[in-house]
N, C-alpha and C. Protein backbone atom coordinates (compact mmCIF):
# COMPACT_ATOMS: atom_id res chain seq x y z
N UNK A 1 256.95 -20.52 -38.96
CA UNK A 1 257.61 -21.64 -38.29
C UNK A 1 256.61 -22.43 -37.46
N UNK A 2 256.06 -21.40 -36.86
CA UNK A 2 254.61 -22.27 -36.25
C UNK A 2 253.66 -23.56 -37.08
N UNK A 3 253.00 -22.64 -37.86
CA UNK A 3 252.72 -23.15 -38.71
C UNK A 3 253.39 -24.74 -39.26
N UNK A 4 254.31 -24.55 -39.55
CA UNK A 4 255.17 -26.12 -39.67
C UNK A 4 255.47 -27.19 -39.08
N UNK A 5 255.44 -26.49 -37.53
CA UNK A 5 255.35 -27.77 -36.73
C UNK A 5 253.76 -28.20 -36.44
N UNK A 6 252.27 -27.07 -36.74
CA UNK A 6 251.10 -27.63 -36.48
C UNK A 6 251.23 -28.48 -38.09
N UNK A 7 251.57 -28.98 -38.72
CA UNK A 7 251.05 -29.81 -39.56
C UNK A 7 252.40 -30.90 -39.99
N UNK A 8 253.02 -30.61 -38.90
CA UNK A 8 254.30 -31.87 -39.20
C UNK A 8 254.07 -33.11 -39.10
N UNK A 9 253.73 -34.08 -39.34
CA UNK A 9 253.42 -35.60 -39.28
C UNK A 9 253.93 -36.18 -37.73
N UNK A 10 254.68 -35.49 -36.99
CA UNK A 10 255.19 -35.88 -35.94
C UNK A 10 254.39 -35.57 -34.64
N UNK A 11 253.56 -34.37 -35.07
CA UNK A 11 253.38 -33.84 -33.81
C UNK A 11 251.86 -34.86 -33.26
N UNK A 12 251.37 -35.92 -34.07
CA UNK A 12 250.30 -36.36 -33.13
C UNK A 12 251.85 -37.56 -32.77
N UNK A 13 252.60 -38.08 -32.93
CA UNK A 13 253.73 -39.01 -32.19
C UNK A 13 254.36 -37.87 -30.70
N UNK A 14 254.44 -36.59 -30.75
CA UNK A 14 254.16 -36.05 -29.92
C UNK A 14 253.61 -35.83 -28.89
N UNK A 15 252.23 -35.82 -29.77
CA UNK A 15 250.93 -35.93 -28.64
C UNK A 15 251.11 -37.24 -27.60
N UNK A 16 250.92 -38.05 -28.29
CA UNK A 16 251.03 -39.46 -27.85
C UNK A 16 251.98 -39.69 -26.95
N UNK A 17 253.50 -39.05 -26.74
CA UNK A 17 254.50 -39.00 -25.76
C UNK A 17 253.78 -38.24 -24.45
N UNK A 18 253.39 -37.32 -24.81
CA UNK A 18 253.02 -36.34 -24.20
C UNK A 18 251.82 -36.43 -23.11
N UNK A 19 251.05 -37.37 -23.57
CA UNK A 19 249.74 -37.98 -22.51
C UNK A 19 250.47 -38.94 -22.03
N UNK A 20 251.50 -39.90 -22.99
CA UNK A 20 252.19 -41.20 -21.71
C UNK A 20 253.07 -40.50 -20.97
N UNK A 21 253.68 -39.42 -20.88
CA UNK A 21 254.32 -38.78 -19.96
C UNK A 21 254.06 -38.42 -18.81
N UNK A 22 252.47 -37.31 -18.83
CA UNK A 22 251.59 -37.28 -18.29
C UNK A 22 251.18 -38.32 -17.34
N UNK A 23 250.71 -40.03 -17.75
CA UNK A 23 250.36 -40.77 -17.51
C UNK A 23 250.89 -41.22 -16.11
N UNK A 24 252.75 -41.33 -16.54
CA UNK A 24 253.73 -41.98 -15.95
C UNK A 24 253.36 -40.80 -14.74
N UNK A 25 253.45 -39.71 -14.61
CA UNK A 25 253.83 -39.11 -13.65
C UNK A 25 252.11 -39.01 -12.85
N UNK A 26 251.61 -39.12 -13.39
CA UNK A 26 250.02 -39.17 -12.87
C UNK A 26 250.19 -40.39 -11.82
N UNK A 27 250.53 -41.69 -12.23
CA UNK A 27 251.08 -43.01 -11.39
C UNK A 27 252.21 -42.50 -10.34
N UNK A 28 253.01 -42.46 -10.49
CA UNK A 28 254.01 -42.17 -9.61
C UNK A 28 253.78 -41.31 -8.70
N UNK A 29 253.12 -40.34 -8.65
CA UNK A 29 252.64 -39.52 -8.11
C UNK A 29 251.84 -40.15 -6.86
N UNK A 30 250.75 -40.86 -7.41
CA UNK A 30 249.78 -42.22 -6.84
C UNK A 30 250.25 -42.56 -5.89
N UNK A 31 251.65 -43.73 -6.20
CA UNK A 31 252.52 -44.31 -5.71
C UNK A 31 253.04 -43.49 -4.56
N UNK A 32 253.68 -42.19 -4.63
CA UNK A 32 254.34 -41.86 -3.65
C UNK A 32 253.37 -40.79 -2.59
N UNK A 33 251.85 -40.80 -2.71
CA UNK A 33 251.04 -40.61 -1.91
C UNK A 33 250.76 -41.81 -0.89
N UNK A 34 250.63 -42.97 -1.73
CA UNK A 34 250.24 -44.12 -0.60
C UNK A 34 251.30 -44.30 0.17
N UNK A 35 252.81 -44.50 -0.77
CA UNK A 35 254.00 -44.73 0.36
C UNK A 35 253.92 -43.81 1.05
N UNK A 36 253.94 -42.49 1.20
CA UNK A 36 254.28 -41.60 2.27
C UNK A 36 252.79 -41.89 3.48
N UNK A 37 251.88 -42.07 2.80
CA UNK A 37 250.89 -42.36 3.68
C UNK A 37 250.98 -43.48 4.74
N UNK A 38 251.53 -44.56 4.07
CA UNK A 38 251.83 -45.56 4.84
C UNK A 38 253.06 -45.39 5.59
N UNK A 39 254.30 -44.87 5.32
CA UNK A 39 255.01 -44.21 6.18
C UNK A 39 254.73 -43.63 7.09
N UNK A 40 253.27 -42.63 7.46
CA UNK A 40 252.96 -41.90 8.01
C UNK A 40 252.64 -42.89 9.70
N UNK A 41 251.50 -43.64 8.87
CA UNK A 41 250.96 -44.83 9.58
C UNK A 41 252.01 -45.32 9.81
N UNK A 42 253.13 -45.89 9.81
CA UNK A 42 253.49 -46.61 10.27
C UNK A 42 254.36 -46.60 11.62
N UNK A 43 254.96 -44.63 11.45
CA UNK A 43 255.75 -44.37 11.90
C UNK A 43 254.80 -44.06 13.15
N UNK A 44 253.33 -43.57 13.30
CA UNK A 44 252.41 -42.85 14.67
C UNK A 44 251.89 -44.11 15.21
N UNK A 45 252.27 -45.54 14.51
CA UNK A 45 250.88 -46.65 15.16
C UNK A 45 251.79 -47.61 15.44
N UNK A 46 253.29 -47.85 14.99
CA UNK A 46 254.48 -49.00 15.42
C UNK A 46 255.77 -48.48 15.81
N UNK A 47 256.07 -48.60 16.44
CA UNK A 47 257.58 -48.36 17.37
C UNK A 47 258.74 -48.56 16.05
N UNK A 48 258.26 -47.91 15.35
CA UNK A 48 259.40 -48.55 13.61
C UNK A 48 260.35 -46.44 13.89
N UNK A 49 261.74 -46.86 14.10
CA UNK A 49 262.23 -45.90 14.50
C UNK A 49 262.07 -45.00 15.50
N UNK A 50 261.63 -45.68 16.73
CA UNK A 50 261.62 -45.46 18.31
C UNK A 50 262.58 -44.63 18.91
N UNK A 51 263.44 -45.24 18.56
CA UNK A 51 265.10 -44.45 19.06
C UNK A 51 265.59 -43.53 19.13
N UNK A 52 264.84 -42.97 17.60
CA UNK A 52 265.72 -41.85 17.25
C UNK A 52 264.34 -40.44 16.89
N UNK A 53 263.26 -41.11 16.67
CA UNK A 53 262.02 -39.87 16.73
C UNK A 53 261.41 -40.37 18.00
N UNK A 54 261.15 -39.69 18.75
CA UNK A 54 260.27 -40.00 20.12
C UNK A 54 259.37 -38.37 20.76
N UNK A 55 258.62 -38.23 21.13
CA UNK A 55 257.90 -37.04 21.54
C UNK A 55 257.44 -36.61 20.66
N UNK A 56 257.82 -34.94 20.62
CA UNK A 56 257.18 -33.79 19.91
C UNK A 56 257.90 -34.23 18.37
N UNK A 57 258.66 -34.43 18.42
CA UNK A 57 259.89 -34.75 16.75
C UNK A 57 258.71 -35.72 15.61
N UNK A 58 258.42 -36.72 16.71
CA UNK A 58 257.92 -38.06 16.33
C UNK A 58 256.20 -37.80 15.66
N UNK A 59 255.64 -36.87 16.36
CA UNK A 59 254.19 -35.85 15.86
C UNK A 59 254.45 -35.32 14.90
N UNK A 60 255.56 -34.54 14.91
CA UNK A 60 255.94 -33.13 13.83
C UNK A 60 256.55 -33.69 12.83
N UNK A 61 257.18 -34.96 12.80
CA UNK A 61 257.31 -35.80 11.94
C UNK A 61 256.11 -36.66 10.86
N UNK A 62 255.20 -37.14 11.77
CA UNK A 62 253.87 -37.72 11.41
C UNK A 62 253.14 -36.57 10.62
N UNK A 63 253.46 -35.46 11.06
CA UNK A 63 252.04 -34.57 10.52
C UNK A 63 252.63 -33.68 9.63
N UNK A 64 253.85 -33.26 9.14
CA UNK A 64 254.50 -34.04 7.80
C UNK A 64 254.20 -34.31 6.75
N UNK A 65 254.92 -35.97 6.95
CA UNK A 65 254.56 -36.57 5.72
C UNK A 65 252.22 -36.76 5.76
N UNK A 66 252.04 -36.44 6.15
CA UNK A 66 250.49 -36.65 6.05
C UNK A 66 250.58 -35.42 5.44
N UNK A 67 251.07 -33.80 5.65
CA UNK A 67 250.49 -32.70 4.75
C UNK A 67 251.01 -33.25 3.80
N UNK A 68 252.41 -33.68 3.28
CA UNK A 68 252.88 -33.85 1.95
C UNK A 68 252.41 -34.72 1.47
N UNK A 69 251.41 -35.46 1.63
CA UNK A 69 250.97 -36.65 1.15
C UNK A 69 249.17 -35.82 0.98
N UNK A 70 249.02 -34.98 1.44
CA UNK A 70 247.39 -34.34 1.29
C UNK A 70 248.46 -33.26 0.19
N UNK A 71 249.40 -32.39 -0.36
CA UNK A 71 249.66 -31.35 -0.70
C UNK A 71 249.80 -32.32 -2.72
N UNK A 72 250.41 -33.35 -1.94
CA UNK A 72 250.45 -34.51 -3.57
C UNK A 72 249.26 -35.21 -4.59
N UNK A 73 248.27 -34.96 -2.51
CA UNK A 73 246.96 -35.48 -3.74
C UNK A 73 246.16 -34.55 -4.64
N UNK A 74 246.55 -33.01 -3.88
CA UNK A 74 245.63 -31.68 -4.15
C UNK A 74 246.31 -31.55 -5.87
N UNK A 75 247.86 -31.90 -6.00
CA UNK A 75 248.70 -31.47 -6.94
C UNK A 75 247.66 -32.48 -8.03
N UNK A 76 247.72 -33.87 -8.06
CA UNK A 76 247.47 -34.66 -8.86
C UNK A 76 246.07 -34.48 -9.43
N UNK A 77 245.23 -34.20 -8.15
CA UNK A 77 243.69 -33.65 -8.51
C UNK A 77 243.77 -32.44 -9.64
N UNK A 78 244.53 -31.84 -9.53
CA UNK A 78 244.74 -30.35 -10.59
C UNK A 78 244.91 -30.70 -11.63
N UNK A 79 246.41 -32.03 -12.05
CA UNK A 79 246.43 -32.34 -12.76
C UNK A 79 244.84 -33.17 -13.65
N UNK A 80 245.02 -33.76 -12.94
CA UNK A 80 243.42 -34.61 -13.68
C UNK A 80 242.32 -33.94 -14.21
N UNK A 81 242.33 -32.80 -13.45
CA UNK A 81 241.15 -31.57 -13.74
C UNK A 81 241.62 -30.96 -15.23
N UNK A 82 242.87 -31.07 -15.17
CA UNK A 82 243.06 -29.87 -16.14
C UNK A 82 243.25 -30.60 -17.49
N UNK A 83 243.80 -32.14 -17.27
CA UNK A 83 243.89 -33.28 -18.89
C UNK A 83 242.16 -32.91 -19.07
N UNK A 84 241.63 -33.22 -18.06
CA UNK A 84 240.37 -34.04 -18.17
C UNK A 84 239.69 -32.66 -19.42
N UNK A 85 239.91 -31.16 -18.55
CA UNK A 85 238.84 -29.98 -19.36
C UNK A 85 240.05 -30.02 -20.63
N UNK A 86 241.53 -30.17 -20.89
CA UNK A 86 242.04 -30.51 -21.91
C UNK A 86 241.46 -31.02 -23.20
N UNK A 87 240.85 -32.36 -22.86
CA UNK A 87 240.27 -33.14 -23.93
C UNK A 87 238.68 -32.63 -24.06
C-alpha cells in the first residue's frame, strides 16, 4: 500500500500543498510575532488601556506577550531549520 502512494502521480501535487501550507503558516506566524510585539510596545510606552491594566498587572502583562512573542520566534526558527535540512 505504501508503495502505491510513493509512485501515485498525486503525491508531488501533494508535495506542493504541503510546502504552501508550510509557507502560509511560516507567514502568519511572522505576522502574529510583530503584532504581539507591537502590542507589547504599545501597551509599556502609551497609556492605550490605562484603566483597566495599571501597576504590577500592566508589567506582567507586558512581559507576556514579549515571552510569547520570543517563544513564536524560537517555534518558527525550528521550523525553518528543519524545511531548510529537509531539502
Amino acid at each position: 500500500m505504501q508503495l502505491w502512494l510513493f509512485l501515485s502521480p498525486f503525491n508531488k501535487s501533494e508535495e506542493k500543498m504541503k510546502v504552501g501550507l508550510q509557507s502560509v503558516t511560516l507567514w502568519f506566524g511572522v505576522v502574529m510575532v510583530l503584532m504581539v510585539t507591537a502590542g507589547a510596545l504599545a501597551i509599556a510606552f502609551t497609556d492605550v488601556m490605562s484603566d483597566r491594566l495599571y501597576g504590577a498587572k500592566r508589567i506582567g502583562f507586558v512581559v507576556l506577550l514579549l515571552a510569547y512573542a520570543v517563544y513564536r520566534s524560537f517555534r518558527i526558527y525550528q521550523v525553518m531549520k528543519y524545511t531548510k535540512n529537509e531539502e
